[in-house]
N, C-alpha and C. Protein backbone atom coordinates (compact mmCIF):
# COMPACT_ATOMS: atom_id res chain seq x y z
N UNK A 1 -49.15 -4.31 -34.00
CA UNK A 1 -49.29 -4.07 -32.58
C UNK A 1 -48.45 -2.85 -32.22
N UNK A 2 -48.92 -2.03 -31.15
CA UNK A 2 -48.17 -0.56 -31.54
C UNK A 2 -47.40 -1.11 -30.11
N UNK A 3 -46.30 -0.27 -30.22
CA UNK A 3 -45.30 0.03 -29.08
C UNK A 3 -46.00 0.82 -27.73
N UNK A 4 -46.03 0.65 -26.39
CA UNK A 4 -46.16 1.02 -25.71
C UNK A 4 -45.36 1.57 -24.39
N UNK A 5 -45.85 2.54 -24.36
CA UNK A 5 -44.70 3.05 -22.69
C UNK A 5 -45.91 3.49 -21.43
N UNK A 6 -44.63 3.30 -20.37
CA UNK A 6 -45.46 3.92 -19.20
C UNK A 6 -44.50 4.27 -18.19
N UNK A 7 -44.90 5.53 -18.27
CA UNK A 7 -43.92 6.82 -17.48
C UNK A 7 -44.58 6.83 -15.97
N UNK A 8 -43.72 6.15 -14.94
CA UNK A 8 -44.28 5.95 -13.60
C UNK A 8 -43.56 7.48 -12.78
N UNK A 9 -43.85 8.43 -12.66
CA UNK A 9 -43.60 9.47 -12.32
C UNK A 9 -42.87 9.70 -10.40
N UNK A 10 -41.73 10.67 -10.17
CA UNK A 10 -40.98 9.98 -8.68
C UNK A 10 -41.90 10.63 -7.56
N UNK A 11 -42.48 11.85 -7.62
CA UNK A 11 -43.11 12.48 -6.28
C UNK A 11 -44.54 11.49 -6.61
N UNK A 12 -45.55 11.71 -7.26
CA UNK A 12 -46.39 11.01 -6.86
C UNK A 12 -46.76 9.74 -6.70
N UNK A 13 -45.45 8.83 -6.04
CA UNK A 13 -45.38 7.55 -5.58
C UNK A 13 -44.88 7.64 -4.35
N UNK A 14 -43.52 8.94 -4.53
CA UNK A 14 -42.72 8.83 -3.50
C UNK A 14 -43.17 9.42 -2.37
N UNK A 15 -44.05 10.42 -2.33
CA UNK A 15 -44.71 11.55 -1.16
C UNK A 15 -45.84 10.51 -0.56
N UNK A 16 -46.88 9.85 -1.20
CA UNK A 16 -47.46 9.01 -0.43
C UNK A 16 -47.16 7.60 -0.20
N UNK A 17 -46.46 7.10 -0.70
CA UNK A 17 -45.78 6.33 0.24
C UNK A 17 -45.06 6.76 1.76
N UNK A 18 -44.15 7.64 1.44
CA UNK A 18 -43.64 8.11 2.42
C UNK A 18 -44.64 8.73 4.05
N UNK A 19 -45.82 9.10 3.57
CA UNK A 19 -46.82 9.21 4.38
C UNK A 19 -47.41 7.79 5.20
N UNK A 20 -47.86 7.35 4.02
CA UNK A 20 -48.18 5.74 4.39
C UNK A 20 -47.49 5.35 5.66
N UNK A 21 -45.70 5.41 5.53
CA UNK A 21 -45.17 4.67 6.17
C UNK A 21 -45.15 5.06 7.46
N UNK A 22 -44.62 6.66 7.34
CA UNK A 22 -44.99 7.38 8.70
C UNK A 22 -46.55 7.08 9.48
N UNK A 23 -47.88 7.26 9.23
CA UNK A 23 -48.60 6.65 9.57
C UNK A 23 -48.69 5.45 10.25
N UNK A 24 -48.26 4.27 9.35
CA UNK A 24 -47.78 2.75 9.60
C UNK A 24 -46.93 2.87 10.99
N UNK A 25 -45.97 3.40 11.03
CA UNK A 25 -44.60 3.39 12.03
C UNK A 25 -45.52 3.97 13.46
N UNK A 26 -46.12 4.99 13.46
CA UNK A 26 -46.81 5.50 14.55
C UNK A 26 -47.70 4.47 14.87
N UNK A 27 -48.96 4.14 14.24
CA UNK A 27 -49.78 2.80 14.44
C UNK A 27 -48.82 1.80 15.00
N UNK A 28 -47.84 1.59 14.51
CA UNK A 28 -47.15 -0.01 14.87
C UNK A 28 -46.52 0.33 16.54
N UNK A 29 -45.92 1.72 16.53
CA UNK A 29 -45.35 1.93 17.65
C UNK A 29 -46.23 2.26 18.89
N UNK A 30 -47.71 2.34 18.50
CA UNK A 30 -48.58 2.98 19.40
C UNK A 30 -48.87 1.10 19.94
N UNK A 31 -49.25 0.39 18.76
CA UNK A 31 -50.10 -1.06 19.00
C UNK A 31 -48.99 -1.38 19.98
N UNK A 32 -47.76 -1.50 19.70
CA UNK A 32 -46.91 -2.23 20.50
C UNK A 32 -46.06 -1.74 21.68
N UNK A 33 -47.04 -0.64 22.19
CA UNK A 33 -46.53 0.38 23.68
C UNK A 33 -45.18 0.92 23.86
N UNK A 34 -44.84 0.74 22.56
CA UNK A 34 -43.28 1.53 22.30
C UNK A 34 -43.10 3.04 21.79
N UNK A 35 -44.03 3.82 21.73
CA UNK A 35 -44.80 5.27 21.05
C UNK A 35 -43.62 5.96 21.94
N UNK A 36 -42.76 6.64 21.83
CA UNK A 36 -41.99 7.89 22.11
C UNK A 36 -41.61 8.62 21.28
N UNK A 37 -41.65 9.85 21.48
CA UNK A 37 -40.88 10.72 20.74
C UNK A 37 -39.56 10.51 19.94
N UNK A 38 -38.55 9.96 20.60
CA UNK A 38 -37.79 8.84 19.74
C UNK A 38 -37.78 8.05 18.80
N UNK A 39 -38.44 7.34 19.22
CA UNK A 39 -38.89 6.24 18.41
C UNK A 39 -39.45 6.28 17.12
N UNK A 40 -40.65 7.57 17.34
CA UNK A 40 -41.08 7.86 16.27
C UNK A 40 -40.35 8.92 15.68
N UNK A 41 -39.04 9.31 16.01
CA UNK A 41 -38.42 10.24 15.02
C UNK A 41 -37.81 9.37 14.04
N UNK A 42 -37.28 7.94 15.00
CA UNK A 42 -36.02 6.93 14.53
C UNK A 42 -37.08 6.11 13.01
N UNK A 43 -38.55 5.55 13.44
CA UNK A 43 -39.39 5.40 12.40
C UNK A 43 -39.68 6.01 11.03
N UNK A 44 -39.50 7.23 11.43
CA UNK A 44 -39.96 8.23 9.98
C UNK A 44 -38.51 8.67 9.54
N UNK A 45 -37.69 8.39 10.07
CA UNK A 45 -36.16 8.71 9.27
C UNK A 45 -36.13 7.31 8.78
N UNK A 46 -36.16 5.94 9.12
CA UNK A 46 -35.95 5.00 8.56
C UNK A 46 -37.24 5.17 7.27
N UNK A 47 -38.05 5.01 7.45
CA UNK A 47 -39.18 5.32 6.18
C UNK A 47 -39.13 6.17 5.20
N UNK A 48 -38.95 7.24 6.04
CA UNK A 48 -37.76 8.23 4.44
C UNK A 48 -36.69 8.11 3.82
N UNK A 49 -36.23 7.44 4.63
CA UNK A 49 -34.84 6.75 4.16
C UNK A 49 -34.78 5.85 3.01
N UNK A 50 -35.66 4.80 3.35
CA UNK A 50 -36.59 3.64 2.50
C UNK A 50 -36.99 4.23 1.32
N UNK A 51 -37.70 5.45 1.57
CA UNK A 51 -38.42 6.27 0.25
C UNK A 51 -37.05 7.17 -0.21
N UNK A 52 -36.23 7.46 0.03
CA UNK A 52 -35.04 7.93 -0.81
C UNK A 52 -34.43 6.86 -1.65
N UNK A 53 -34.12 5.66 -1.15
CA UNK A 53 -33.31 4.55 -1.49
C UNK A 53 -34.07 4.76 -3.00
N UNK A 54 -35.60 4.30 -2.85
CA UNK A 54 -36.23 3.81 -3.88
C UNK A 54 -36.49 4.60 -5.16
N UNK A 55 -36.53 5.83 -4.48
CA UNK A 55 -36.24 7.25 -5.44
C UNK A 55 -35.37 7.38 -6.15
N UNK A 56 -34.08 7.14 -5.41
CA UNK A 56 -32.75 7.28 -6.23
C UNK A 56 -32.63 6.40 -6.66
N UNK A 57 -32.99 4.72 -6.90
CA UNK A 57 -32.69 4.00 -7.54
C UNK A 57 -33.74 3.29 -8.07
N UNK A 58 -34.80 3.90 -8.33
CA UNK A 58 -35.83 3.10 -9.09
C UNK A 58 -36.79 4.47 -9.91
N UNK A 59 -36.72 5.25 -9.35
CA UNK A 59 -38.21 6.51 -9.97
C UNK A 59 -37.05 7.72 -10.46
N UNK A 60 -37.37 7.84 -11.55
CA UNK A 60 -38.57 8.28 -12.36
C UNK A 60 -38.20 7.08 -13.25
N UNK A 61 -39.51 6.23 -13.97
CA UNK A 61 -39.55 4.94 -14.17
C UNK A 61 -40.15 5.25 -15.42
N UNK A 62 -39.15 4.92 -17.03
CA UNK A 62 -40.08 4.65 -18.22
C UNK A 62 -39.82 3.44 -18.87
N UNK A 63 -40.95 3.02 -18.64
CA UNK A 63 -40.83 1.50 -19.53
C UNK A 63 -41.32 0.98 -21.34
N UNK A 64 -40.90 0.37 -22.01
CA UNK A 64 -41.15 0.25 -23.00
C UNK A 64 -41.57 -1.05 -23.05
N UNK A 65 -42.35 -1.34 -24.44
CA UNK A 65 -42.61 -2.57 -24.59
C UNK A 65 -43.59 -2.67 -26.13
N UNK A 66 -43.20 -3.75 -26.46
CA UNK A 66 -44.08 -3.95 -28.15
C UNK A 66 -43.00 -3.62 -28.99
N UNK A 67 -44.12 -4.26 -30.35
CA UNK A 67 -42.96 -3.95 -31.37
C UNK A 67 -41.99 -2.29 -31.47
N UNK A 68 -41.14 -2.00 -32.50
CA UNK A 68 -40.43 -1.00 -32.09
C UNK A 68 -40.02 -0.34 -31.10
N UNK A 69 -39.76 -1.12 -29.86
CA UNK A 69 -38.75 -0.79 -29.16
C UNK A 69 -37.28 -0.81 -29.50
N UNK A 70 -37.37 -1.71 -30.23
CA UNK A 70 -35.44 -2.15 -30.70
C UNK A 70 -34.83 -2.95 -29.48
N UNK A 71 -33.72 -3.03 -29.64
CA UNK A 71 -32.90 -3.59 -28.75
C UNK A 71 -32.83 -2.87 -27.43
N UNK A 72 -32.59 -3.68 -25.91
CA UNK A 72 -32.47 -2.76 -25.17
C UNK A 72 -31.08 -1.84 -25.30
N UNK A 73 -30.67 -1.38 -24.25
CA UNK A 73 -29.23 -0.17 -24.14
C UNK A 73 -28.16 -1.20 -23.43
N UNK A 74 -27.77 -1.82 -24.17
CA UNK A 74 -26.96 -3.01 -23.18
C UNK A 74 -25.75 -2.18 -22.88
N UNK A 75 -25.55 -0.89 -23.71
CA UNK A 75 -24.43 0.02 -22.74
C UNK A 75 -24.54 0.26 -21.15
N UNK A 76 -25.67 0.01 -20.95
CA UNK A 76 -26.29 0.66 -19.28
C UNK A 76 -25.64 -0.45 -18.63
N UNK A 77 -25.35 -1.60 -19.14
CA UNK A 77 -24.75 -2.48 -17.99
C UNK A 77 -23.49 -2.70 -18.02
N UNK A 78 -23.08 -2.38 -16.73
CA UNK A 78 -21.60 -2.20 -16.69
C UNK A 78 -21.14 -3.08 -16.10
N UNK A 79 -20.45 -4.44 -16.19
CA UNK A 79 -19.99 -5.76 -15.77
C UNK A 79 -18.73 -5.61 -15.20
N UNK A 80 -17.55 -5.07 -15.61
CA UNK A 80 -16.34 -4.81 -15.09
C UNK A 80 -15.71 -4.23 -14.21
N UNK A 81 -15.36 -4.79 -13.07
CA UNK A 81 -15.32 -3.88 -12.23
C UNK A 81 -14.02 -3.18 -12.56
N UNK A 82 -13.87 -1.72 -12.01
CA UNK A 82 -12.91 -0.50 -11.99
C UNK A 82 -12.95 -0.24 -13.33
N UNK A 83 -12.67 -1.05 -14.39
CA UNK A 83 -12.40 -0.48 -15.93
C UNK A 83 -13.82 0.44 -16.35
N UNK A 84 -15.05 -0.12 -15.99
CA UNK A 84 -15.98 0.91 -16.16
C UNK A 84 -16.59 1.79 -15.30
N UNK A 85 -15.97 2.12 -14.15
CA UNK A 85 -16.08 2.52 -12.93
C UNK A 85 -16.25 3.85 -13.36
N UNK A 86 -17.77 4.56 -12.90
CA UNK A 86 -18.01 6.20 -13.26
C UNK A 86 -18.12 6.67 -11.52
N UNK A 87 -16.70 6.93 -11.33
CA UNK A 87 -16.40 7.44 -9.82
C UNK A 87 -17.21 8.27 -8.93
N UNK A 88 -17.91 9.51 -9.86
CA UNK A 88 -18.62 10.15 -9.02
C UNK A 88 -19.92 9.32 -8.65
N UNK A 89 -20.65 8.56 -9.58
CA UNK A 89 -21.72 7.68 -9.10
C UNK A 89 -20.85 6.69 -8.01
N UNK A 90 -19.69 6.29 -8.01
CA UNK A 90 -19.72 5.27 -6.99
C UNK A 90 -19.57 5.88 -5.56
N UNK A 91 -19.13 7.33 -5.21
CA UNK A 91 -19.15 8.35 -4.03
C UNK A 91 -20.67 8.25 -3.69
N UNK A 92 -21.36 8.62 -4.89
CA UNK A 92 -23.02 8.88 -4.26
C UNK A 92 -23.55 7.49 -3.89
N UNK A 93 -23.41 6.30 -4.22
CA UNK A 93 -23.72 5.10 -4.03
C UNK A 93 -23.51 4.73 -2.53
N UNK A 94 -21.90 4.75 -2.40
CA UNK A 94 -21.39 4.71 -0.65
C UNK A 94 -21.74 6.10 0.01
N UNK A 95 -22.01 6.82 -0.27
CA UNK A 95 -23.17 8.18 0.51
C UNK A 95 -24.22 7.69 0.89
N UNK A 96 -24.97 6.70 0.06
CA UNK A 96 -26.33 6.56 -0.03
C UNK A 96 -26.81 5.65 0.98
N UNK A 97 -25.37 4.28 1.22
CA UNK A 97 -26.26 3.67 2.41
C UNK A 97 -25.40 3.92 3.52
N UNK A 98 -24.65 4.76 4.11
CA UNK A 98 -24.28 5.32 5.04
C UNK A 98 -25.25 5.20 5.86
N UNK A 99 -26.39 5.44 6.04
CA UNK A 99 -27.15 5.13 7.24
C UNK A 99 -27.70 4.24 7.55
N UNK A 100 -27.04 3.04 6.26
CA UNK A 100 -28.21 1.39 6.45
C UNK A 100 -27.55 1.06 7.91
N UNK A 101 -26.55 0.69 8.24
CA UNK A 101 -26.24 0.93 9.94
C UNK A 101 -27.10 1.48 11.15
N UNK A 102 -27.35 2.30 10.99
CA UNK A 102 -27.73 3.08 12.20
C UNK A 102 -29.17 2.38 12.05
N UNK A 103 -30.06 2.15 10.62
CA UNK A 103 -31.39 2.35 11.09
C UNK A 103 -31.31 0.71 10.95
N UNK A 104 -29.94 -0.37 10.85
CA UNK A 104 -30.47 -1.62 11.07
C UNK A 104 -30.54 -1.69 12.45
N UNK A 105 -29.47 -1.08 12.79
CA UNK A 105 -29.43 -1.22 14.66
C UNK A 105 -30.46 -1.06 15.53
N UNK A 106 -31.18 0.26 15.13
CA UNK A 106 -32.18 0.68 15.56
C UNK A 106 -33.81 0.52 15.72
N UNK A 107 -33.62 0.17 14.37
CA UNK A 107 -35.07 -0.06 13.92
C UNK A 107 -35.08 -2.35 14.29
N UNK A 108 -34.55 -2.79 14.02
CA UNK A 108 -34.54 -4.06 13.65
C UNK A 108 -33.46 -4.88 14.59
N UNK A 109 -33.14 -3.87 15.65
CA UNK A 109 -32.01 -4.34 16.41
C UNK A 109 -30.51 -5.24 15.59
N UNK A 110 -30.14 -4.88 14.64
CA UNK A 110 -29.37 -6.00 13.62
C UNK A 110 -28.01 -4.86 14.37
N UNK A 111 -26.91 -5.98 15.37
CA UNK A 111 -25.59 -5.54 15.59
C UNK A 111 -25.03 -6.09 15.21
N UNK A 112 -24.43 -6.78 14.21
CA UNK A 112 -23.08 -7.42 13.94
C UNK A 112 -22.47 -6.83 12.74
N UNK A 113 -21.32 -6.40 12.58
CA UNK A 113 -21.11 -6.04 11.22
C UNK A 113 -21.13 -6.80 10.25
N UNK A 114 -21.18 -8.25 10.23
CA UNK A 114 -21.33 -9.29 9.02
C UNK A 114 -22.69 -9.05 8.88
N UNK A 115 -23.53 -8.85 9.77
CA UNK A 115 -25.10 -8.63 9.34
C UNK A 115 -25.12 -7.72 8.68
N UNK A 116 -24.41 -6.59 8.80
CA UNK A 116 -25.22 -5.45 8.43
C UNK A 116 -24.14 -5.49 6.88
N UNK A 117 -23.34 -5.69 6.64
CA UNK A 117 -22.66 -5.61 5.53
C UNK A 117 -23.65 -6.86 4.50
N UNK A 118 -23.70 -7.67 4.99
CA UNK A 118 -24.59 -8.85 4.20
C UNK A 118 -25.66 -8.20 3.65
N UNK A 119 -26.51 -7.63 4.80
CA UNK A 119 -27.88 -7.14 4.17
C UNK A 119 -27.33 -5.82 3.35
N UNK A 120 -26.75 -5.13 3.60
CA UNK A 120 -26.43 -3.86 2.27
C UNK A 120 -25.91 -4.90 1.04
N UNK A 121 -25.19 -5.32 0.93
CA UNK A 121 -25.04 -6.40 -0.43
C UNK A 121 -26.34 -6.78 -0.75
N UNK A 122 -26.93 -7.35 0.09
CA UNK A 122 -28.51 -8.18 -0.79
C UNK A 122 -29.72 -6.69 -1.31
N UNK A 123 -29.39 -5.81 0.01
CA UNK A 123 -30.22 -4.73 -0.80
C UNK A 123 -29.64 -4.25 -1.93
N UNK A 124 -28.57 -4.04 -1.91
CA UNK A 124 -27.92 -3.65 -3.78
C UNK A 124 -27.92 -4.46 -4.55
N UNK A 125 -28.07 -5.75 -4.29
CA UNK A 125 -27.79 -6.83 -5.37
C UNK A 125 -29.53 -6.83 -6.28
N UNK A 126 -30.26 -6.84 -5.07
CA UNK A 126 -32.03 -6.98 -5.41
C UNK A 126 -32.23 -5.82 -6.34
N UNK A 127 -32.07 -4.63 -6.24
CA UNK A 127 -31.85 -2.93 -7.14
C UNK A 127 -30.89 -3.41 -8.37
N UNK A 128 -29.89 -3.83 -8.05
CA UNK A 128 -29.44 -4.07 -9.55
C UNK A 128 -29.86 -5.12 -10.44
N UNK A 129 -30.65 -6.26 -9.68
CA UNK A 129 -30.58 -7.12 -10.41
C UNK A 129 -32.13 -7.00 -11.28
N UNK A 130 -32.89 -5.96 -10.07
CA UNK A 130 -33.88 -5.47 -10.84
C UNK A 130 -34.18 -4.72 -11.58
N UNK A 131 -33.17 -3.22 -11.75
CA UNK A 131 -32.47 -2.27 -13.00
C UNK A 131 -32.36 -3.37 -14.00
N UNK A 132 -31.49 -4.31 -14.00
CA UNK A 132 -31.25 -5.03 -15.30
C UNK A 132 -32.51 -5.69 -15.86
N UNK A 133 -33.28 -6.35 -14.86
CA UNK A 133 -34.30 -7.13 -15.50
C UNK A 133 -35.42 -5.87 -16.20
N UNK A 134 -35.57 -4.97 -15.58
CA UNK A 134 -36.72 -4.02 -16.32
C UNK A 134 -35.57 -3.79 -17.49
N UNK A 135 -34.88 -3.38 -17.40
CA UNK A 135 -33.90 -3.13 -18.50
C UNK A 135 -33.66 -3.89 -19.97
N UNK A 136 -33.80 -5.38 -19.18
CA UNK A 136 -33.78 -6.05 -20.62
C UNK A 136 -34.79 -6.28 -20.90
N UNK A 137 -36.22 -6.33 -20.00
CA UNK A 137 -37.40 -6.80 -20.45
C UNK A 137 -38.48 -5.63 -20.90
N UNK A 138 -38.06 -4.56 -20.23
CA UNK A 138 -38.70 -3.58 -20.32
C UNK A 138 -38.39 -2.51 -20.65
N UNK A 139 -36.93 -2.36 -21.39
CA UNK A 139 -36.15 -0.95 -21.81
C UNK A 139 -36.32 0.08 -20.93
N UNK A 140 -35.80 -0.24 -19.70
CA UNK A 140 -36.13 0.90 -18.52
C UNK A 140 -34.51 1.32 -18.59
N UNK A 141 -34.59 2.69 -17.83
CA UNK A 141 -33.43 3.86 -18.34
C UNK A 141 -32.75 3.85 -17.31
N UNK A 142 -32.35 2.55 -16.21
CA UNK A 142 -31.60 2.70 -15.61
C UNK A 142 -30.10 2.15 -15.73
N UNK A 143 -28.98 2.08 -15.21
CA UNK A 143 -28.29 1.31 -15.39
C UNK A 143 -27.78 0.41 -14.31
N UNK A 144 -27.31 -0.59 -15.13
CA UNK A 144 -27.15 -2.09 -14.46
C UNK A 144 -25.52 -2.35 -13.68
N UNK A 145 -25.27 -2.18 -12.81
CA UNK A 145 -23.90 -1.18 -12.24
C UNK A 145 -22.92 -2.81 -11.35
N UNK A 146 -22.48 -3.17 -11.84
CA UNK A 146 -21.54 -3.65 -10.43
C UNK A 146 -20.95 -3.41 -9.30
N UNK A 147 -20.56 -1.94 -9.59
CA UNK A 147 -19.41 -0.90 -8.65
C UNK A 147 -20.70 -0.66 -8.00
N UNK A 148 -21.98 -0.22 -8.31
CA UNK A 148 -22.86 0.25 -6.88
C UNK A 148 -23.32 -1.16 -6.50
N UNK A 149 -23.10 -2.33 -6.70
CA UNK A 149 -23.37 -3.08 -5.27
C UNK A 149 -21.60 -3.43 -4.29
N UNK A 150 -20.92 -2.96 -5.11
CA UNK A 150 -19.58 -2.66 -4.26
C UNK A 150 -19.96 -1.20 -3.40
N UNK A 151 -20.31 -0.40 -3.97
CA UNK A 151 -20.13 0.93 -3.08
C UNK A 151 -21.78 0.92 -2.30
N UNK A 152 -22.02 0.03 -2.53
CA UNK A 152 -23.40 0.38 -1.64
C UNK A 152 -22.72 -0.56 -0.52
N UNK A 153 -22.20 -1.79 -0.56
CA UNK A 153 -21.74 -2.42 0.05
C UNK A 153 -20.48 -1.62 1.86
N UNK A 154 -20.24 -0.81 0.80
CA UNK A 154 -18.61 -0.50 1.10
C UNK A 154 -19.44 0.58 1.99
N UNK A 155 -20.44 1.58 1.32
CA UNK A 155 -21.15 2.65 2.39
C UNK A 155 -22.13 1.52 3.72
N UNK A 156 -22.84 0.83 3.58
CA UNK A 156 -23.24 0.12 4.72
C UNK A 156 -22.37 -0.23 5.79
N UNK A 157 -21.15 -0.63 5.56
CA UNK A 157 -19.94 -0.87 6.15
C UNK A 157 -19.20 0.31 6.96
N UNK A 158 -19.07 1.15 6.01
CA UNK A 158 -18.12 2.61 6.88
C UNK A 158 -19.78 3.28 7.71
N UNK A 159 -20.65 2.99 7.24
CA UNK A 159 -22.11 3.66 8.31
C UNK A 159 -22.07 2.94 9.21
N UNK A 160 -21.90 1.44 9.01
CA UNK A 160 -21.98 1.04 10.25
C UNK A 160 -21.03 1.33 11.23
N UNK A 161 -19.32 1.61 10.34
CA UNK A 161 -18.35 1.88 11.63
C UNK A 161 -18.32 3.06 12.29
N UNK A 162 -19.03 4.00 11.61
CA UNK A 162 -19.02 5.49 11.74
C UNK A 162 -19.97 5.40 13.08
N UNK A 163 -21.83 4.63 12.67
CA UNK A 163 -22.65 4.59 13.89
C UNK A 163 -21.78 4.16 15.61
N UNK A 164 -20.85 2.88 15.22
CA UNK A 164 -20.32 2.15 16.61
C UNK A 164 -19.62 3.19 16.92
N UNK A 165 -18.72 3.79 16.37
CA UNK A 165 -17.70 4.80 16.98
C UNK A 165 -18.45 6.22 17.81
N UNK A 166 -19.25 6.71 16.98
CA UNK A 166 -20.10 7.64 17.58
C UNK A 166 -21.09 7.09 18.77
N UNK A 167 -21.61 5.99 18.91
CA UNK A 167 -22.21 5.44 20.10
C UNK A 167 -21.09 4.98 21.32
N UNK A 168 -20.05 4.83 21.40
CA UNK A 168 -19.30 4.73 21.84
C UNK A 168 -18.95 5.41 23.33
N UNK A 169 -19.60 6.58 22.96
CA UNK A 169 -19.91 7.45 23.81
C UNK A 169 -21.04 7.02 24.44
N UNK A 170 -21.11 7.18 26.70
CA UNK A 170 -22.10 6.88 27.18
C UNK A 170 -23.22 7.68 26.79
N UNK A 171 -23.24 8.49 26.59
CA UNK A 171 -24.13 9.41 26.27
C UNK A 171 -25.00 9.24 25.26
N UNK A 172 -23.92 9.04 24.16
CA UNK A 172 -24.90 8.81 22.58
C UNK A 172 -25.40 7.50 22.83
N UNK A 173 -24.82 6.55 23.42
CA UNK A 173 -25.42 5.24 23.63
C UNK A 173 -26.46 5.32 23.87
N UNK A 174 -26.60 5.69 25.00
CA UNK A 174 -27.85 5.83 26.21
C UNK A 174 -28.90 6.44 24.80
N UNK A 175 -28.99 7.54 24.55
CA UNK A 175 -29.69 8.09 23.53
C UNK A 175 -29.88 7.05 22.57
N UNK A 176 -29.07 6.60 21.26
CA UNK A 176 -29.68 5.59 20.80
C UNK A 176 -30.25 4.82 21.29
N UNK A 177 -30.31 4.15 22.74
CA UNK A 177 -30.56 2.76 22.74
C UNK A 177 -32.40 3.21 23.60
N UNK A 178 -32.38 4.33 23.83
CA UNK A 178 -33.75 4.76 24.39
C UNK A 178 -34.39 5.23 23.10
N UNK A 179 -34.10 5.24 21.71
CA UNK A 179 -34.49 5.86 20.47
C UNK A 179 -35.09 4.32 20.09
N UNK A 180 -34.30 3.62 20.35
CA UNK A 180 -34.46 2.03 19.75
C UNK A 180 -35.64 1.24 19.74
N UNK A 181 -36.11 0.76 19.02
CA UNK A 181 -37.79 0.01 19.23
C UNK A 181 -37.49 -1.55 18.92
N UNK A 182 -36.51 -2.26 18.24
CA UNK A 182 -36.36 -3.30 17.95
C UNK A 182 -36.40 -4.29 19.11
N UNK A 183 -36.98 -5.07 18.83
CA UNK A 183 -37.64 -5.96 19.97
C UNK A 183 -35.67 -7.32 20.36
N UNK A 184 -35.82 -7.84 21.85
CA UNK A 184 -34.42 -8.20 21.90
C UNK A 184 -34.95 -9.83 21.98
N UNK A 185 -34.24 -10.90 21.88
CA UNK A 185 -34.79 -12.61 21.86
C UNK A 185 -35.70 -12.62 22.28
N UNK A 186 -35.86 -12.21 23.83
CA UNK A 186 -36.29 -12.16 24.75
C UNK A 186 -37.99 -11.37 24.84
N UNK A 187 -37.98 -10.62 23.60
CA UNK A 187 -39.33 -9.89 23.39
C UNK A 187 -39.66 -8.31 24.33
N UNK A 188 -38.55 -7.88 24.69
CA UNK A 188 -38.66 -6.91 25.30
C UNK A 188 -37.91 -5.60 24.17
N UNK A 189 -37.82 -3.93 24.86
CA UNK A 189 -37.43 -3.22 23.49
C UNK A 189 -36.48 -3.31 23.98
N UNK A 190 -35.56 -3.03 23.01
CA UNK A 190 -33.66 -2.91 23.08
C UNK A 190 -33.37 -2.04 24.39
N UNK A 191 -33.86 -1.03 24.57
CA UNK A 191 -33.74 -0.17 25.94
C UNK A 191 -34.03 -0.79 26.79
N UNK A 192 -34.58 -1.71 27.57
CA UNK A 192 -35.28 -2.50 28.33
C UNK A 192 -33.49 -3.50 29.26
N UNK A 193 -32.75 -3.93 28.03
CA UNK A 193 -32.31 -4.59 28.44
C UNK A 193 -31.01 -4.26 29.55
């Protein structure tokens, strides 16, 4: 039985998706009488955003499988925290969700900082735990990181404190909260209230 691969390539997943979504976001914001200029800027930055995440941590994608593969790279998984800590990846990691804040607030109305720190943990935990599984099942070339669901963690956290402090201001408030589409208990948009 021969060995097989399949090289899932990053622009031609990542460019139409990224269209898709923009599309999607306008449709959703038009169906649900929330269509502003805002709104739909705040939509297609969260959707690109979405399509960066997935870029940087999932594409360019080669998988193996069948006989002669060998063992996977069990070097790629790094279990310890700080002793195997490759610092400059953990800067780009807390870079990376620096804006999970702003677009939970915005997009999904999510204000609490236990929310928003929770969900950056579960989104890094789901990415790593799925790096490892293609990894061991599928000899995929990513690595299996602990420190980036700490620093993805740790960037959701300082984005979120960075977003409150900068809204803080009446001004920027007012602006976010007229950018905002996330619907409030009550079923009205966040600006509304």
């Amino acid at each position: 039985m021969p060995t097989h691969h399949l090289d899932i390539p990053a622009l031609p997943v990542l460019v139409p998706l990224g269209v898709a979504l923009m599309i999607f976001s306008a449709w959703f914001l038009r169906r649900r009488g929330l269509l502003t200029p805002g709104r739909l800027a705040v939509a297609w930055f969260a959707g690109w955003y979405a399509v960066a995440v997935i870029g940087a941590t999932m594409l360019p994608m080669r998988l193996s499988w069948g006989p002669g593969t060998g063992d996977p790279d069990l070097y790629r998984i790094l279990w310890v925290p700080i002793v195997d800590m490759r610092r400059r990846d953990f800067v780009l990691n807390t870079m990376m969700t620096l804006p999970l804040g702003a677009v939970l607030h915005m997009v999904f109305g999510v204000r609490a900082v236990r929310h928003v720190v929770g969900i950056g943990f579960l989104i890094s935990f789901v990415i790593e735990l799925s790096q490892l599984t293609l990894l061991l099942t599928l000899h995929g070339q990513r690595w299996a990181d602990v420190h980036d669901v700490l620093s993805n963690t740790l960037g959701a956290w300082l984005g979120y404190l960075a977003f409150r402090w900068i809204t803080r201001s009446g001004r920027w408030s007012r602006v976010v909260e007229s950018c905002s589409f996330a619907r409030s208990a009550r079923g009205t948009p966040a600006v509304a209230r």
